[in-house]
Every structure is written in structure tokens, then in C-alpha cells.
C-alpha atoms as a PDB file:
ATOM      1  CA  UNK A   1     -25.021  22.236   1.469  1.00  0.00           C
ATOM      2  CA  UNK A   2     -24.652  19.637  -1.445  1.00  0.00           C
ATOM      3  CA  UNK A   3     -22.843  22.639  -3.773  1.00  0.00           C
ATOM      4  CA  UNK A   4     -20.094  22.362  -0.338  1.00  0.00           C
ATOM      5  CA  UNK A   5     -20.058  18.465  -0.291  1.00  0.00           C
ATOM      6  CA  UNK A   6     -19.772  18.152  -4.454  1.00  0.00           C
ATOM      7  CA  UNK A   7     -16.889  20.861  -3.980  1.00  0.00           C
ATOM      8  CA  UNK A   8     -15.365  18.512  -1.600  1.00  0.00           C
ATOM      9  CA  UNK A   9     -15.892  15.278  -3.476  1.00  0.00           C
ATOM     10  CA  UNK A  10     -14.250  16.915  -6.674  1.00  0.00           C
ATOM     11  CA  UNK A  11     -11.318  17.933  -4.263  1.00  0.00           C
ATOM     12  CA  UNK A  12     -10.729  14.444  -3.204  1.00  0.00           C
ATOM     13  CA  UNK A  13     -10.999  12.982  -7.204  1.00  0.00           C
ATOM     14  CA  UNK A  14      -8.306  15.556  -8.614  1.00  0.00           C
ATOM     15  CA  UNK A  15      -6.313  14.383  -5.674  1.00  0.00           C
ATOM     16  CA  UNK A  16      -6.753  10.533  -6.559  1.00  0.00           C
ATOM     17  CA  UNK A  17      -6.319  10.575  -9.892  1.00  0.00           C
ATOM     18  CA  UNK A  18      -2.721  11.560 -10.642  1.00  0.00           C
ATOM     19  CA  UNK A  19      -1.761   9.009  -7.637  1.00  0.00           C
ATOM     20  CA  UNK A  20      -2.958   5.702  -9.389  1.00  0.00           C
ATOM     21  CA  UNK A  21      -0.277   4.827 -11.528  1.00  0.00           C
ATOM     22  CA  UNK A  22       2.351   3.366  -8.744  1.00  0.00           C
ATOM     23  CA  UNK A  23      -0.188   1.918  -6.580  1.00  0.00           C
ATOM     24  CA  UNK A  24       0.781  -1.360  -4.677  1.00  0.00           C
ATOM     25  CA  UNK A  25      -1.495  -3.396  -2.363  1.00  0.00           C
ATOM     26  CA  UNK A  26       0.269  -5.420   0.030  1.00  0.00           C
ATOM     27  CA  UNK A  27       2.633  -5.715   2.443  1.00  0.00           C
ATOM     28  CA  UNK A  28       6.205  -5.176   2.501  1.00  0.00           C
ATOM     29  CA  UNK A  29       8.129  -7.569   4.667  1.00  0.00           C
ATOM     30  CA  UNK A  30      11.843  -7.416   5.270  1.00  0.00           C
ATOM     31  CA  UNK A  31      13.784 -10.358   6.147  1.00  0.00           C
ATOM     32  CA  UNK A  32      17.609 -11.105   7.683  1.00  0.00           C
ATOM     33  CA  UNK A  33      18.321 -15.096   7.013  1.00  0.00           C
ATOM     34  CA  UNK A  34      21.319 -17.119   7.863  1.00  0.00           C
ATOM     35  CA  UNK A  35      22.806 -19.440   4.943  1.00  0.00           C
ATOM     36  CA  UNK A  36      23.652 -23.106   4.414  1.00  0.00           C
ATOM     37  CA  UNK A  37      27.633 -22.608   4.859  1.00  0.00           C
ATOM     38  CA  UNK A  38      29.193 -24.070   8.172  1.00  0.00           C
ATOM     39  CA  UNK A  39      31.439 -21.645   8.740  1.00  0.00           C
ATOM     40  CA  UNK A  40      29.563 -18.446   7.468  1.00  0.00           C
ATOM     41  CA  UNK A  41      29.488 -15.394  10.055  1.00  0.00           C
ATOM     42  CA  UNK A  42      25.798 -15.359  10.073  1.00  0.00           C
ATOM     43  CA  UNK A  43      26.064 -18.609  12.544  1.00  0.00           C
ATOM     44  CA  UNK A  44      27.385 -16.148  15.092  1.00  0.00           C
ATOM     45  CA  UNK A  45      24.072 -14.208  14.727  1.00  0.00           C
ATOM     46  CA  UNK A  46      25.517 -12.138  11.599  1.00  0.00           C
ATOM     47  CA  UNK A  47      22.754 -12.788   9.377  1.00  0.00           C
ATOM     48  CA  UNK A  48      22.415 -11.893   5.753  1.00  0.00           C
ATOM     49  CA  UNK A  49      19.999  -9.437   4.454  1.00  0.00           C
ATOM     50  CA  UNK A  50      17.892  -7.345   4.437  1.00  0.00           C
ATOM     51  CA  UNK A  51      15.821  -9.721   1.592  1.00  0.00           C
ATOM     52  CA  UNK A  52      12.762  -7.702   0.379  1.00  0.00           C
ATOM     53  CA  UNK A  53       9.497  -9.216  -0.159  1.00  0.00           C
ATOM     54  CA  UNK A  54       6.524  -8.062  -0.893  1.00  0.00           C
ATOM     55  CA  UNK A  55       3.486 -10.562   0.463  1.00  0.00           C
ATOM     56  CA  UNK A  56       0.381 -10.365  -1.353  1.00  0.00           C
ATOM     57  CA  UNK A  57      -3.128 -11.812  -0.307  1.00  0.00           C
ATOM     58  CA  UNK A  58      -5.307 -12.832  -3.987  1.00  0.00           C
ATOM     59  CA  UNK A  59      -8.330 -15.126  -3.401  1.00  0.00           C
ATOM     60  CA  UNK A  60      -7.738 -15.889   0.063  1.00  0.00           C
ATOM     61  CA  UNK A  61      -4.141 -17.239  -0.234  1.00  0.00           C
ATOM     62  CA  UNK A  62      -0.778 -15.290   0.348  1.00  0.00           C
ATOM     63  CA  UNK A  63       1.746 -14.865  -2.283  1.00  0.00           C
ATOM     64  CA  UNK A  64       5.471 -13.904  -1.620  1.00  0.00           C
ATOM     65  CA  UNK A  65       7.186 -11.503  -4.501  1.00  0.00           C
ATOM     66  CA  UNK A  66      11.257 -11.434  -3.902  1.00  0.00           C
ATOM     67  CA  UNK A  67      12.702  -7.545  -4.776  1.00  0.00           C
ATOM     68  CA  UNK A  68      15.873  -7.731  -5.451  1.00  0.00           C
ATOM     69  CA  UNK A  69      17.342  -4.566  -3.559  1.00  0.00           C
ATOM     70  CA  UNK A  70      16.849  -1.851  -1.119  1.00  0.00           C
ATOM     71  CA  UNK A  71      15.704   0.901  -3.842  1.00  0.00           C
ATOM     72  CA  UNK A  72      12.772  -1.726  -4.963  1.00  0.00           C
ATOM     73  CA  UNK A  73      11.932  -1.993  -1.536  1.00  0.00           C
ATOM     74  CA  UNK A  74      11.421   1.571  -0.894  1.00  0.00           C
ATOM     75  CA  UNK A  75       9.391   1.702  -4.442  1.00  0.00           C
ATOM     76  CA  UNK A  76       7.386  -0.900  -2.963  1.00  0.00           C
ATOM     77  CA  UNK A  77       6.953   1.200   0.257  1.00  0.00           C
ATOM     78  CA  UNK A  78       6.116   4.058  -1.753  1.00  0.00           C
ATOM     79  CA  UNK A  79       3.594   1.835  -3.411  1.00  0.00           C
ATOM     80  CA  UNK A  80       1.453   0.901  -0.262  1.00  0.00           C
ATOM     81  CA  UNK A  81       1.638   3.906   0.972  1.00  0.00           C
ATOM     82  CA  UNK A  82      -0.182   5.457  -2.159  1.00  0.00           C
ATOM     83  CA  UNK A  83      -2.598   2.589  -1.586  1.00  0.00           C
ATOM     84  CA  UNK A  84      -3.744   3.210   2.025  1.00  0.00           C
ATOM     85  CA  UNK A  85      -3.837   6.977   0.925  1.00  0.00           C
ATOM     86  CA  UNK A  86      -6.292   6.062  -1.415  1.00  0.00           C
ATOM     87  CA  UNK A  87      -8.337   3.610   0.408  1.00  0.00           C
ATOM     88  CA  UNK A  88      -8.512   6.715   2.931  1.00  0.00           C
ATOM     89  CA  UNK A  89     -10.044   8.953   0.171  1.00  0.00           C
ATOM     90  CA  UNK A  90     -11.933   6.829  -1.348  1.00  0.00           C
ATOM     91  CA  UNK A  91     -14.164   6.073   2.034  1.00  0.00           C
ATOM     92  CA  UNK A  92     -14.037   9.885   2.738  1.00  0.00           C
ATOM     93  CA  UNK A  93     -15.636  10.240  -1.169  1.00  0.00           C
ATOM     94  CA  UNK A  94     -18.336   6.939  -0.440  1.00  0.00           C
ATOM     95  CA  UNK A  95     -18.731   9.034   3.233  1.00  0.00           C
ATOM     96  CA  UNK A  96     -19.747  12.405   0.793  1.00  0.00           C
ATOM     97  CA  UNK A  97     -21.718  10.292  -1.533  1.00  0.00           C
ATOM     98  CA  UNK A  98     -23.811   8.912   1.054  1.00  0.00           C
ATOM     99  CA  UNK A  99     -24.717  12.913   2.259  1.00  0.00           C
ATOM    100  CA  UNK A 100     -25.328  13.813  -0.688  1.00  0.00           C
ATOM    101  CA  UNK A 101     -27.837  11.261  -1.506  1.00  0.00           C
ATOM    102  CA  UNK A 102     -29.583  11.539   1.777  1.00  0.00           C
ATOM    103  CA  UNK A 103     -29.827  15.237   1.277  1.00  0.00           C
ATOM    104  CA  UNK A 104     -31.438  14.229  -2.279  1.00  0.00           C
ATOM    105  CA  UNK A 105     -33.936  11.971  -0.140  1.00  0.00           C
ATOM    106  CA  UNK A 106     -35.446  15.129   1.379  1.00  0.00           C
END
């Protein structure tokens, strides 16, 4: 059984590896925002945007990162998503690690 589980856990590294170097945690937020001009269209509910942000937490306090574009916005995307794909595998690998040393407990 712990030949299966170390097959498995090597599965899961090769699969992490490669995916590290665009990692992003965070959260990307995606904003439409009127301006200060009296007569601009956006008063009629046309609103300017989409505005790109990325909104970190570090050491309990928020932090807002402007991207300037749609295609750093979907790189950002990207980014997150390779992070919550990791998170996933890395419980599923702490998950295997904690069989295996149980099974070494008996």
C-alpha cells in the first residue's frame, strides 16, 4: 500500500513543479467607474472600464495592485488559477503524507 500512495505523491510533485513559476495569490477584481467630467456619458450609467485590480491580503491588511489592461488581467486570472490548483495538490500530497506515516506507525 505505501509503494501505491508514494506512486501517487510523486504523481502530484511532477505535476506541481513545472506550474510554480506564474503563480499569483489573490484576487482579481474588475471594476466599471464613472469620471469627474459633468458632461461625460458615464453620468447616464455609461461607465468607464473595465479597471483591473488585483487585491492582495499580506499581514492581515488588503492591498490593491492596478493592471493596466485586459491581457494583464487574464495573466492575473491565469495566475490564481495556478494557485488554487496548487493549494488543491498540495493538501491531496499533506492528505498522502499523513497515510503514509500512519501506515509507518504500524
Amino acid at each position: 500500500m505505501s509503494k501505491n500512495l508514494n506512486l501517487k505523491r510523486q504523481k502530484i510533485l511532477r505535476e506541481i513543479l513545472p506550474s510554480l513559476k506564474d503563480v499569483i495569490r489573490g484576487s482579481l477584481m474588475k471594476y466599471y467607474l464613472p469620471c469627474g467630467k459633468a458632461y461625460c456619458r458615464c453620468k447616464k450609467g455609461f461607465l468607464h472600464g473595465p479597471y483591473y485590480y488585483l487585491q492582495v491580503k499580506t499581514k492581515g491588511k488588503n492591498k490593491m495592485y492596478y493592471l493596466s489592461g485586459a491581457e494583464m488581467g487574464k495573466k492575473a486570472k491565469e495566475g490564481i488559477a495556478r494557485y488554487n490548483k496548487l493549494w488543491s495538490l498540495l493538501c491531496k500530497i499533506s492528505e498522502i503524507n499523513i497515510r503514509i506515516l500512519r501506515e509507518k506507525r504500524k
